[in-house]
ModelCIF file with pLDDT and N, C-alpha, C, O atoms, coordinates in Angstrom:
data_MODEL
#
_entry.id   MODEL 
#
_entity.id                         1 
_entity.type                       polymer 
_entity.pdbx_number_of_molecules   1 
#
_entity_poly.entity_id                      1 
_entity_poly.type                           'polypeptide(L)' 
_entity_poly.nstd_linkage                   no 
_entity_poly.nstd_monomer                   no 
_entity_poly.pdbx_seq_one_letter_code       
;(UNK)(UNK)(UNK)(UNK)(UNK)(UNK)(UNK)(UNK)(UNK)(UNK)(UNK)(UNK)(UNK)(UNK)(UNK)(UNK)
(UNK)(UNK)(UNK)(UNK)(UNK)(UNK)(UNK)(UNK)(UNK)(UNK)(UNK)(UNK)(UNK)(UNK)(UNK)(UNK)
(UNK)(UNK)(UNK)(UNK)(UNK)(UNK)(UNK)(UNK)(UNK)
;
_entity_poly.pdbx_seq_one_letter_code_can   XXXXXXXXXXXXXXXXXXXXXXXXXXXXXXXXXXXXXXXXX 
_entity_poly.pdbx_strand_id                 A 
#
loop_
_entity_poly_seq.entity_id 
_entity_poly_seq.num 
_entity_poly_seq.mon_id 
_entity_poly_seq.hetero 
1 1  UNK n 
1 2  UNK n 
1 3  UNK n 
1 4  UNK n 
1 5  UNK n 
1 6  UNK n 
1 7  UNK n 
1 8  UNK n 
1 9  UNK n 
1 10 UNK n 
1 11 UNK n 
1 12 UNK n 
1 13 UNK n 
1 14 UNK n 
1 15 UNK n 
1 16 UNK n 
1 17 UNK n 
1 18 UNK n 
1 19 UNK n 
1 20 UNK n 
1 21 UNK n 
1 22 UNK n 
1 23 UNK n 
1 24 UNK n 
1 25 UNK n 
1 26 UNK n 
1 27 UNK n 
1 28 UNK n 
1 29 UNK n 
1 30 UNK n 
1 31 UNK n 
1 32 UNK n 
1 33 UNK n 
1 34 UNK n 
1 35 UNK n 
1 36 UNK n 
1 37 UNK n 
1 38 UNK n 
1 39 UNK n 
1 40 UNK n 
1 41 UNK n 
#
_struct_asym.id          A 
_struct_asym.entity_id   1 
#
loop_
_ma_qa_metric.id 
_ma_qa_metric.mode 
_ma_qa_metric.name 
_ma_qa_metric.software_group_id 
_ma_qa_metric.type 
1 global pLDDT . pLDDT 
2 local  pLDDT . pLDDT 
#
_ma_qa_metric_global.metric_id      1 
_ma_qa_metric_global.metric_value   83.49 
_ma_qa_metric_global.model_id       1 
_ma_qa_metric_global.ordinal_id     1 
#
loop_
_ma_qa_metric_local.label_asym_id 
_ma_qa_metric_local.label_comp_id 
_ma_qa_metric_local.label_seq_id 
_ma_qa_metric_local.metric_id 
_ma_qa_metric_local.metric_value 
_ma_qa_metric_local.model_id 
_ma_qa_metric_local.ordinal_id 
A UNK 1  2 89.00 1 1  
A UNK 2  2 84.00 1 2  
A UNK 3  2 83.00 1 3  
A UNK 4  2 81.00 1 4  
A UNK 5  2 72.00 1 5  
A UNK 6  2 58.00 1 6  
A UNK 7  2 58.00 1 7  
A UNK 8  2 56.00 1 8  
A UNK 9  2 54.00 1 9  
A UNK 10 2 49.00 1 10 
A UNK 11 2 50.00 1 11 
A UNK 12 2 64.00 1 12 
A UNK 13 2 80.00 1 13 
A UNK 14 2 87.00 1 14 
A UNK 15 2 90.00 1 15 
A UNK 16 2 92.00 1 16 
A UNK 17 2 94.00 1 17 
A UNK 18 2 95.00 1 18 
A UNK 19 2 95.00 1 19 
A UNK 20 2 96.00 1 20 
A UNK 21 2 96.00 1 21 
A UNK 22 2 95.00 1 22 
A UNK 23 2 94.00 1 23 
A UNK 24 2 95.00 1 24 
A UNK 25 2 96.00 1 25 
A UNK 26 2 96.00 1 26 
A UNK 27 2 95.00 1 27 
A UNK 28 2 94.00 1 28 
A UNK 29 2 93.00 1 29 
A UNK 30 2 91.00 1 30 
A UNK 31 2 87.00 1 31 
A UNK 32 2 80.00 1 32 
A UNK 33 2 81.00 1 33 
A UNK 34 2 85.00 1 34 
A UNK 35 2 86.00 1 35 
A UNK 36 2 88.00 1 36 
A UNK 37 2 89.00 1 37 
A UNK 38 2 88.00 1 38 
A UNK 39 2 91.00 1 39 
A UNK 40 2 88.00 1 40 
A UNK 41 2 88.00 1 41 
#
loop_
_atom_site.group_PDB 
_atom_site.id 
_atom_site.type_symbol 
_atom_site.label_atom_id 
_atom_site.label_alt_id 
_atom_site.label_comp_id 
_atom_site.label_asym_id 
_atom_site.label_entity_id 
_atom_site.label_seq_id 
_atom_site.pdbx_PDB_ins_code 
_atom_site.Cartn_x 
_atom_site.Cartn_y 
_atom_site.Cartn_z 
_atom_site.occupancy 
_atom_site.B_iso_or_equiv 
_atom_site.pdbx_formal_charge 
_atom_site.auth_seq_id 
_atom_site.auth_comp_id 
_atom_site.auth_asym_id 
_atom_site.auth_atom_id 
_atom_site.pdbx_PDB_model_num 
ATOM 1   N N  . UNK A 1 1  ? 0.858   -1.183  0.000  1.00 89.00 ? 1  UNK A N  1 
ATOM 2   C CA . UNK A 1 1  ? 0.000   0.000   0.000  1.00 89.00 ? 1  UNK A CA 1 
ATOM 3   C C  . UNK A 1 1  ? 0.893   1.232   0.000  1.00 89.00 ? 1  UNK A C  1 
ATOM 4   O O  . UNK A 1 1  ? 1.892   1.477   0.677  1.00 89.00 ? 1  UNK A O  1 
ATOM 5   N N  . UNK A 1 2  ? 0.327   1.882   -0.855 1.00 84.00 ? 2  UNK A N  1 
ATOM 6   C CA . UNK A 1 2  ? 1.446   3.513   -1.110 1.00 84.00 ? 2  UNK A CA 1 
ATOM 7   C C  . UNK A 1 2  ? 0.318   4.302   -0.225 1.00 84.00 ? 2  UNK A C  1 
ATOM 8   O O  . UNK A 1 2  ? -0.780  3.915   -0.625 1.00 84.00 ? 2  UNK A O  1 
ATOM 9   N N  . UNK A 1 3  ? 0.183   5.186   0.744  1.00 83.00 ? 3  UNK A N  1 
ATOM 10  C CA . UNK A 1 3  ? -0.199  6.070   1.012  1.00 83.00 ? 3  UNK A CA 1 
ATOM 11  C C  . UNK A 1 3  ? 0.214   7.577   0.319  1.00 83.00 ? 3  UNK A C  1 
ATOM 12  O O  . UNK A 1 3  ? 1.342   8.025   0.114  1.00 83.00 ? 3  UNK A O  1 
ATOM 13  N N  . UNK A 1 4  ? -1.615  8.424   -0.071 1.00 81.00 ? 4  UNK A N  1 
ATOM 14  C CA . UNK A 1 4  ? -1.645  9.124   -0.666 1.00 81.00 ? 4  UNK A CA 1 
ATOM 15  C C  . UNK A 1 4  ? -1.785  10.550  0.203  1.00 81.00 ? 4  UNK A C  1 
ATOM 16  O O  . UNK A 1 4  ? -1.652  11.690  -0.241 1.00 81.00 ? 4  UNK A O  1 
ATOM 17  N N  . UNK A 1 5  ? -1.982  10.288  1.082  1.00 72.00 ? 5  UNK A N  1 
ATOM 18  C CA . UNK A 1 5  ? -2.716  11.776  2.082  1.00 72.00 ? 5  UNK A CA 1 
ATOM 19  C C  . UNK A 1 5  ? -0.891  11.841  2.868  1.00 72.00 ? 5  UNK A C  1 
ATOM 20  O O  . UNK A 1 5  ? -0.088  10.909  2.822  1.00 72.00 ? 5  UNK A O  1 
ATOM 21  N N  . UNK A 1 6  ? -0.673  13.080  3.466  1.00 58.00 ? 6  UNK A N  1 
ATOM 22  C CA . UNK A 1 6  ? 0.341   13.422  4.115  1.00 58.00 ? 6  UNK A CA 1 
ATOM 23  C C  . UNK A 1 6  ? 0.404   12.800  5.967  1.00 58.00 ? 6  UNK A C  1 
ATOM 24  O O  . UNK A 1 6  ? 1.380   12.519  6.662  1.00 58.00 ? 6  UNK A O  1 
ATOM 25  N N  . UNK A 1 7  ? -1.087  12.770  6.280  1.00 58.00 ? 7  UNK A N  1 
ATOM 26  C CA . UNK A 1 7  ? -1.243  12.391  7.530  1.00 58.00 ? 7  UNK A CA 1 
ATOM 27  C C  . UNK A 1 7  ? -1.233  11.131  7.282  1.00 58.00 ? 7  UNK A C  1 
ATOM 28  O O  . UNK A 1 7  ? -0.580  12.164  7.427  1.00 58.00 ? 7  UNK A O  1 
ATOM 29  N N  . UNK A 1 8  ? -1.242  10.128  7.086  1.00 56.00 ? 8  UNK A N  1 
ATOM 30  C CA . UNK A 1 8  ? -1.671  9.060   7.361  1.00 56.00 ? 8  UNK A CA 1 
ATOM 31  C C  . UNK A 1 8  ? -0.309  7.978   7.088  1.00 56.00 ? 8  UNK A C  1 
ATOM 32  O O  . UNK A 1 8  ? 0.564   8.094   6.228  1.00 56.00 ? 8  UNK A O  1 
ATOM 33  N N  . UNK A 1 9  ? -0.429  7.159   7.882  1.00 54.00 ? 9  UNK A N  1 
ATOM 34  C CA . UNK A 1 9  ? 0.540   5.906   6.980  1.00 54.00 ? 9  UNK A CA 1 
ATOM 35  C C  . UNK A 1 9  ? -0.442  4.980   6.734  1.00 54.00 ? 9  UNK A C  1 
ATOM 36  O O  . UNK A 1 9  ? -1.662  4.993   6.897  1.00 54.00 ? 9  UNK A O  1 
ATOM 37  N N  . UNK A 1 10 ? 0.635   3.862   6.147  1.00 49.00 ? 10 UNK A N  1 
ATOM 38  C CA . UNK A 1 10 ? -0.378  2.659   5.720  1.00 49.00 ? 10 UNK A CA 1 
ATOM 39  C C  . UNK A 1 10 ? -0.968  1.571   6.763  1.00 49.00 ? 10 UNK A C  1 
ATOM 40  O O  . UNK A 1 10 ? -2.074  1.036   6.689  1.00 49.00 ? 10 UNK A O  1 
ATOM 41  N N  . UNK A 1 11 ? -0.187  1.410   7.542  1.00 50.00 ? 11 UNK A N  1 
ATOM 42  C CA . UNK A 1 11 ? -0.232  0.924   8.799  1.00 50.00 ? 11 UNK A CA 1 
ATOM 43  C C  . UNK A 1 11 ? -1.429  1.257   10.049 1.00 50.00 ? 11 UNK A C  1 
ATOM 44  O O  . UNK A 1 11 ? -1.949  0.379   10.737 1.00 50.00 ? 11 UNK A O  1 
ATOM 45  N N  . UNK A 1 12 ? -1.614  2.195   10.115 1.00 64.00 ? 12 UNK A N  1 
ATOM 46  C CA . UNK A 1 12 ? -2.491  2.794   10.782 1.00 64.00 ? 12 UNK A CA 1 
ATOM 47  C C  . UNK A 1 12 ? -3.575  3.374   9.870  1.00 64.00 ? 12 UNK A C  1 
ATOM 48  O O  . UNK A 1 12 ? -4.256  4.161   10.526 1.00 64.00 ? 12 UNK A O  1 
ATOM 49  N N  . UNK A 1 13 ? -3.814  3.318   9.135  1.00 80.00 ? 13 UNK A N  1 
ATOM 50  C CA . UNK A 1 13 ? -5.315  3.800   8.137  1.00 80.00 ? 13 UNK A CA 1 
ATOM 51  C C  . UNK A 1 13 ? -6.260  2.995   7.881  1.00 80.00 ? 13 UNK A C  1 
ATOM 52  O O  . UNK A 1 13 ? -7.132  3.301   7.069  1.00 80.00 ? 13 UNK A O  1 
ATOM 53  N N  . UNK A 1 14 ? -6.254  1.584   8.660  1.00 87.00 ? 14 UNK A N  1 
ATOM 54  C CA . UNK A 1 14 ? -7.150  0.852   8.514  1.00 87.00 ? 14 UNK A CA 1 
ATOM 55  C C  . UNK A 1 14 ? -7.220  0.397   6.983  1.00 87.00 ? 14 UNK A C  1 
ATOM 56  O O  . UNK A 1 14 ? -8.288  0.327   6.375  1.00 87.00 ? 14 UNK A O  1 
ATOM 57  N N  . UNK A 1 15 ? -6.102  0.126   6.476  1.00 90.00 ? 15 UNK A N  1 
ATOM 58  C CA . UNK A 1 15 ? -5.497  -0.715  5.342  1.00 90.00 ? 15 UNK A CA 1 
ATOM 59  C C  . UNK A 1 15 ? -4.623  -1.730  5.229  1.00 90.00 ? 15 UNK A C  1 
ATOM 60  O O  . UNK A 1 15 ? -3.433  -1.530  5.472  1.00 90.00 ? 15 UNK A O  1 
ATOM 61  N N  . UNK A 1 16 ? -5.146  -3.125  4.794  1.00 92.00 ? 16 UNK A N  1 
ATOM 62  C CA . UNK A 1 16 ? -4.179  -4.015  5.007  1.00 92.00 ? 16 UNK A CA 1 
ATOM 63  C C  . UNK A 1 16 ? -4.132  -4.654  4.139  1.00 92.00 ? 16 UNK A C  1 
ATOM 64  O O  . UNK A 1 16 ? -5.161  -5.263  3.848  1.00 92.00 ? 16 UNK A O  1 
ATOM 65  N N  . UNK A 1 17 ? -2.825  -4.847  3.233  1.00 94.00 ? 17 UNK A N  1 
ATOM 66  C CA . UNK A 1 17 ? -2.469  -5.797  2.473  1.00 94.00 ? 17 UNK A CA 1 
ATOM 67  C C  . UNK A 1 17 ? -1.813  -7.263  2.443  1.00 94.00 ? 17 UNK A C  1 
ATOM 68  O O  . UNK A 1 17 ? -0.837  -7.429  3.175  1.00 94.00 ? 17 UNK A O  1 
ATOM 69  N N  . UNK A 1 18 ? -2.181  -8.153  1.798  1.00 95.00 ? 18 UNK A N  1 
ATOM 70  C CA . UNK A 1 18 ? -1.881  -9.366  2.078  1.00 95.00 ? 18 UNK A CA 1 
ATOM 71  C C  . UNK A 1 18 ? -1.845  -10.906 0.958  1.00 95.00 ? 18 UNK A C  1 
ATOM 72  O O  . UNK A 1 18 ? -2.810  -10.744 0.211  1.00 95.00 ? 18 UNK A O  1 
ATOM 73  N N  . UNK A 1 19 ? -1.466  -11.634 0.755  1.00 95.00 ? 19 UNK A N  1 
ATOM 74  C CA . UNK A 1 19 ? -1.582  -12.504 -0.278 1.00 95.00 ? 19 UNK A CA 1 
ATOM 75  C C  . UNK A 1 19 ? -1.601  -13.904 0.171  1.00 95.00 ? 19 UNK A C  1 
ATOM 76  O O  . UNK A 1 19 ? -0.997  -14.827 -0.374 1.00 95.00 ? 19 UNK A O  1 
ATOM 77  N N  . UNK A 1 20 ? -2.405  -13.985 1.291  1.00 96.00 ? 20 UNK A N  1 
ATOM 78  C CA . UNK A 1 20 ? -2.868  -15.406 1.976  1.00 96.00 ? 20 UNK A CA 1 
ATOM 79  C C  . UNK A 1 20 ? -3.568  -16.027 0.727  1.00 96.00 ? 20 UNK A C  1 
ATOM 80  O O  . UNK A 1 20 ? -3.391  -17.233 0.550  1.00 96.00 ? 20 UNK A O  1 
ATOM 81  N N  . UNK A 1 21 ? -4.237  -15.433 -0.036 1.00 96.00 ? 21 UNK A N  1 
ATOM 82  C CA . UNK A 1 21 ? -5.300  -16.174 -1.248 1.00 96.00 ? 21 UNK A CA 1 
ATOM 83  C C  . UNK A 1 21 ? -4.303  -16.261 -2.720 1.00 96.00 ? 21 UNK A C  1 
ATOM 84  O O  . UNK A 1 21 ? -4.634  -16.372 -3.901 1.00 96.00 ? 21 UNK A O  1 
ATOM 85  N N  . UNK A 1 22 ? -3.031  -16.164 -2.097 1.00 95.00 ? 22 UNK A N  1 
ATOM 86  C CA . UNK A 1 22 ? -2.496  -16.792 -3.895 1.00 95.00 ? 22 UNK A CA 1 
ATOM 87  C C  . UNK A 1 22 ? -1.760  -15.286 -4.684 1.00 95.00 ? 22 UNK A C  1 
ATOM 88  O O  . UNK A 1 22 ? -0.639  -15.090 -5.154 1.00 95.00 ? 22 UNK A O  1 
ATOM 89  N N  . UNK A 1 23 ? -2.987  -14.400 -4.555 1.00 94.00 ? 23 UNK A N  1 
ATOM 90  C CA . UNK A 1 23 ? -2.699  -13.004 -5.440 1.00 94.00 ? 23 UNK A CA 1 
ATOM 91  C C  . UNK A 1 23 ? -3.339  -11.721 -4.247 1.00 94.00 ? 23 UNK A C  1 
ATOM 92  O O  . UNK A 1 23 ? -4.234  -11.820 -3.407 1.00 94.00 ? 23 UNK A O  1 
ATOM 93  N N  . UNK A 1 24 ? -2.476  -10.585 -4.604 1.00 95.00 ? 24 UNK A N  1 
ATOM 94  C CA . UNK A 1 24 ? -3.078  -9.561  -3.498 1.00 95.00 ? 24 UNK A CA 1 
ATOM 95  C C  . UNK A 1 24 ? -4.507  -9.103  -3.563 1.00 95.00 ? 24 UNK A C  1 
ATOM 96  O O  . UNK A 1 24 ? -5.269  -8.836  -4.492 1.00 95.00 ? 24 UNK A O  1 
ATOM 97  N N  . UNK A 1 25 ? -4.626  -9.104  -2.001 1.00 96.00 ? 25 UNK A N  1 
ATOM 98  C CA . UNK A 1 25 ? -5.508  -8.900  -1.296 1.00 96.00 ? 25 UNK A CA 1 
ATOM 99  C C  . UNK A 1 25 ? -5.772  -7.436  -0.298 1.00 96.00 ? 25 UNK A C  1 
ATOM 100 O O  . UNK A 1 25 ? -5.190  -7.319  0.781  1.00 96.00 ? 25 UNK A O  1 
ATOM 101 N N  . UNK A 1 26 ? -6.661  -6.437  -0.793 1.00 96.00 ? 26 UNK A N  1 
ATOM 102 C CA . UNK A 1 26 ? -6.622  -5.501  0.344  1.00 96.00 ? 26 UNK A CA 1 
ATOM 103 C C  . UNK A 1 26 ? -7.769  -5.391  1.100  1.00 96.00 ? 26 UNK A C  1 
ATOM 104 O O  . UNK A 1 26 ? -8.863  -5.614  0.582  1.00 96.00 ? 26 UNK A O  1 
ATOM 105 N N  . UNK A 1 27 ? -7.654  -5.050  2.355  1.00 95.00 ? 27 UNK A N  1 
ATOM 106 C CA . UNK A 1 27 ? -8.475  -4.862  3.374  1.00 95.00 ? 27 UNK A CA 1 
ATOM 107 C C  . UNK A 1 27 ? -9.113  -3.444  3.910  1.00 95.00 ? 27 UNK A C  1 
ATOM 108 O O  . UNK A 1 27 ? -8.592  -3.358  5.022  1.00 95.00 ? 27 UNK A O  1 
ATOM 109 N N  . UNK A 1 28 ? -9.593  -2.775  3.817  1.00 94.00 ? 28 UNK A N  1 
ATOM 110 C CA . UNK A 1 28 ? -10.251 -1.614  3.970  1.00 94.00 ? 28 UNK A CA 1 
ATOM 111 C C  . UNK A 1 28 ? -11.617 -1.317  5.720  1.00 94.00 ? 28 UNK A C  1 
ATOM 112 O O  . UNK A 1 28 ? -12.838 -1.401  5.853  1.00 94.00 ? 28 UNK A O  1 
ATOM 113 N N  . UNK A 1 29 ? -10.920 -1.113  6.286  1.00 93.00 ? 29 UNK A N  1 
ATOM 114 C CA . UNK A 1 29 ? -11.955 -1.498  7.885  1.00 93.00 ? 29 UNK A CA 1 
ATOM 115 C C  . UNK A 1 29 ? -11.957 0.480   8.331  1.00 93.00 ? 29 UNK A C  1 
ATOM 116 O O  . UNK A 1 29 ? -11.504 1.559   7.949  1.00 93.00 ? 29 UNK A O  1 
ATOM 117 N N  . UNK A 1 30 ? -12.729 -0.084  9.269  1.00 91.00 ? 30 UNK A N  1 
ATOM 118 C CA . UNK A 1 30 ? -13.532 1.675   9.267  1.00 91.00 ? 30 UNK A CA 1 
ATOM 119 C C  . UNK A 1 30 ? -12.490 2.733   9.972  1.00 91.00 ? 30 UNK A C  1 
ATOM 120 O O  . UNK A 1 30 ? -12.942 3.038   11.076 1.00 91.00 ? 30 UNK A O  1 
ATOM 121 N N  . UNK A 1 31 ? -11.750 3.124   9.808  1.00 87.00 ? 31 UNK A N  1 
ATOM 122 C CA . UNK A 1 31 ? -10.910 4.284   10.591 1.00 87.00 ? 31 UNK A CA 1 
ATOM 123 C C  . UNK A 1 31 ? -11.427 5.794   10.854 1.00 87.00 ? 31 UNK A C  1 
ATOM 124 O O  . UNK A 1 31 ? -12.594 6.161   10.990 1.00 87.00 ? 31 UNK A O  1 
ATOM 125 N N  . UNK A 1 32 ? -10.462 6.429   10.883 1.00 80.00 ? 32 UNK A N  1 
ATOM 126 C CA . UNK A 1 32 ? -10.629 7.888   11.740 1.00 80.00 ? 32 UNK A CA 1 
ATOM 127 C C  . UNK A 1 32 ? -10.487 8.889   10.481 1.00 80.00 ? 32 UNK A C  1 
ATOM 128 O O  . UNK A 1 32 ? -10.905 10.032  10.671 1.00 80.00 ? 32 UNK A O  1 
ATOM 129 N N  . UNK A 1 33 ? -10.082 8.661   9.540  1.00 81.00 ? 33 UNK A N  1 
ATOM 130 C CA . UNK A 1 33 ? -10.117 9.704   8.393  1.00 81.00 ? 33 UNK A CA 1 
ATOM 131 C C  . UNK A 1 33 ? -9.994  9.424   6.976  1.00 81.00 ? 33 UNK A C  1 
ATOM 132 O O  . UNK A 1 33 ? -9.096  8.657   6.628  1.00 81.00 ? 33 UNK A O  1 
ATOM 133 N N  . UNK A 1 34 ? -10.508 9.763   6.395  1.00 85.00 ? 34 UNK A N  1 
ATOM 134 C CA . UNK A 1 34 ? -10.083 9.461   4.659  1.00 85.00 ? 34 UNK A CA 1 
ATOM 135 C C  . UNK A 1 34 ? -9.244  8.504   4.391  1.00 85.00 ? 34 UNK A C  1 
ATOM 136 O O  . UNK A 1 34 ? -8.522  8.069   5.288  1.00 85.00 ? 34 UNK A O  1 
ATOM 137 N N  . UNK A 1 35 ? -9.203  8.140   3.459  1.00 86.00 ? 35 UNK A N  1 
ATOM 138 C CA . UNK A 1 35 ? -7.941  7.003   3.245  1.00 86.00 ? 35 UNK A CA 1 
ATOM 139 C C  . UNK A 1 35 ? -7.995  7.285   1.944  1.00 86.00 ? 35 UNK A C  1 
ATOM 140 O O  . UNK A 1 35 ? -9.127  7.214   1.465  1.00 86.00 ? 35 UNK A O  1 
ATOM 141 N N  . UNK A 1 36 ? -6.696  7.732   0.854  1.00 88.00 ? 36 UNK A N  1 
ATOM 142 C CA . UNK A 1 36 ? -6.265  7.837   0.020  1.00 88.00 ? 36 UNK A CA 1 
ATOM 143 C C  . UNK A 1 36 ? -5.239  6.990   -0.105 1.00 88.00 ? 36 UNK A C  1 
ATOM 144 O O  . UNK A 1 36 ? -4.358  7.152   0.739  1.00 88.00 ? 36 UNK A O  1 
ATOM 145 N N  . UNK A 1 37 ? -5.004  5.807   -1.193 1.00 89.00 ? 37 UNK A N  1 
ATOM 146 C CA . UNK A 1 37 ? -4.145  5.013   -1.275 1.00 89.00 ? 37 UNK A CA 1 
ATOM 147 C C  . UNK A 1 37 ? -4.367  4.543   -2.716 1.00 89.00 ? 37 UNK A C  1 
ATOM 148 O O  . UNK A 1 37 ? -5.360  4.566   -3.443 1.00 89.00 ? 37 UNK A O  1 
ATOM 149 N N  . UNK A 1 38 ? -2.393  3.859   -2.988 1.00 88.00 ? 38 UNK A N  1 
ATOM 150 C CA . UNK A 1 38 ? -2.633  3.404   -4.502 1.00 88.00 ? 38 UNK A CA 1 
ATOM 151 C C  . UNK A 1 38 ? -1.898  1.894   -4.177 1.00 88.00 ? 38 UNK A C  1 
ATOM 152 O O  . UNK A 1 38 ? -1.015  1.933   -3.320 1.00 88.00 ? 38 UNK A O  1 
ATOM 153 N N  . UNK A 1 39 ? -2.177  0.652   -4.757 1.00 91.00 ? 39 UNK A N  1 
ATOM 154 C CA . UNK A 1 39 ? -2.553  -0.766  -4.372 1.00 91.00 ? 39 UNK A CA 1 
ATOM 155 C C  . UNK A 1 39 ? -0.998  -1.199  -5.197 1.00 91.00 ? 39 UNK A C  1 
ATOM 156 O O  . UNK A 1 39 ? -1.338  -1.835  -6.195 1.00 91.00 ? 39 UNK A O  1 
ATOM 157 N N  . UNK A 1 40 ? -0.047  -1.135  -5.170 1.00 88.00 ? 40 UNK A N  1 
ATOM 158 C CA . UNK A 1 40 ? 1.232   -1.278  -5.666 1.00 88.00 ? 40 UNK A CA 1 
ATOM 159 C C  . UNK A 1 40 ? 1.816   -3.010  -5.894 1.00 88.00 ? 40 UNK A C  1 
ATOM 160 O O  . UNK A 1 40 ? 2.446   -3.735  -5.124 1.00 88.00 ? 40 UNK A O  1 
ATOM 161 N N  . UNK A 1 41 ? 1.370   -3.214  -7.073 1.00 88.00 ? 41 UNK A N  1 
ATOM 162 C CA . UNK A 1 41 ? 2.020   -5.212  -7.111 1.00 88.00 ? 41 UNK A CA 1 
ATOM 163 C C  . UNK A 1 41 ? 3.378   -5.479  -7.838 1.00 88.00 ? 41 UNK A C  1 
ATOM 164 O O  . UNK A 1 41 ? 3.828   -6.623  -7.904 1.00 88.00 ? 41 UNK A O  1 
#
């Protein structure tokens, strides 16, 4: 995950990437502000 906003990292934005299923996978769960992000493979 590339984070797009200046505040935020990827880590803490309630974004999680992962490839338990073979090919990537992102996760998106409810946080505290906007989430601007670009999905990088």
């Amino acid at each position: 995950i590339v984070p797009l906003l200046l505040w935020v990292e990827a880590g803490t934005m309630g974004v999680v990437a992962d490839t338990a299923l073979g090919y990537p996978r992102v996760t998106v769960s409810v946080a505290s502000t906007t989430r601007r992000f670009a999905v990088e493979v």
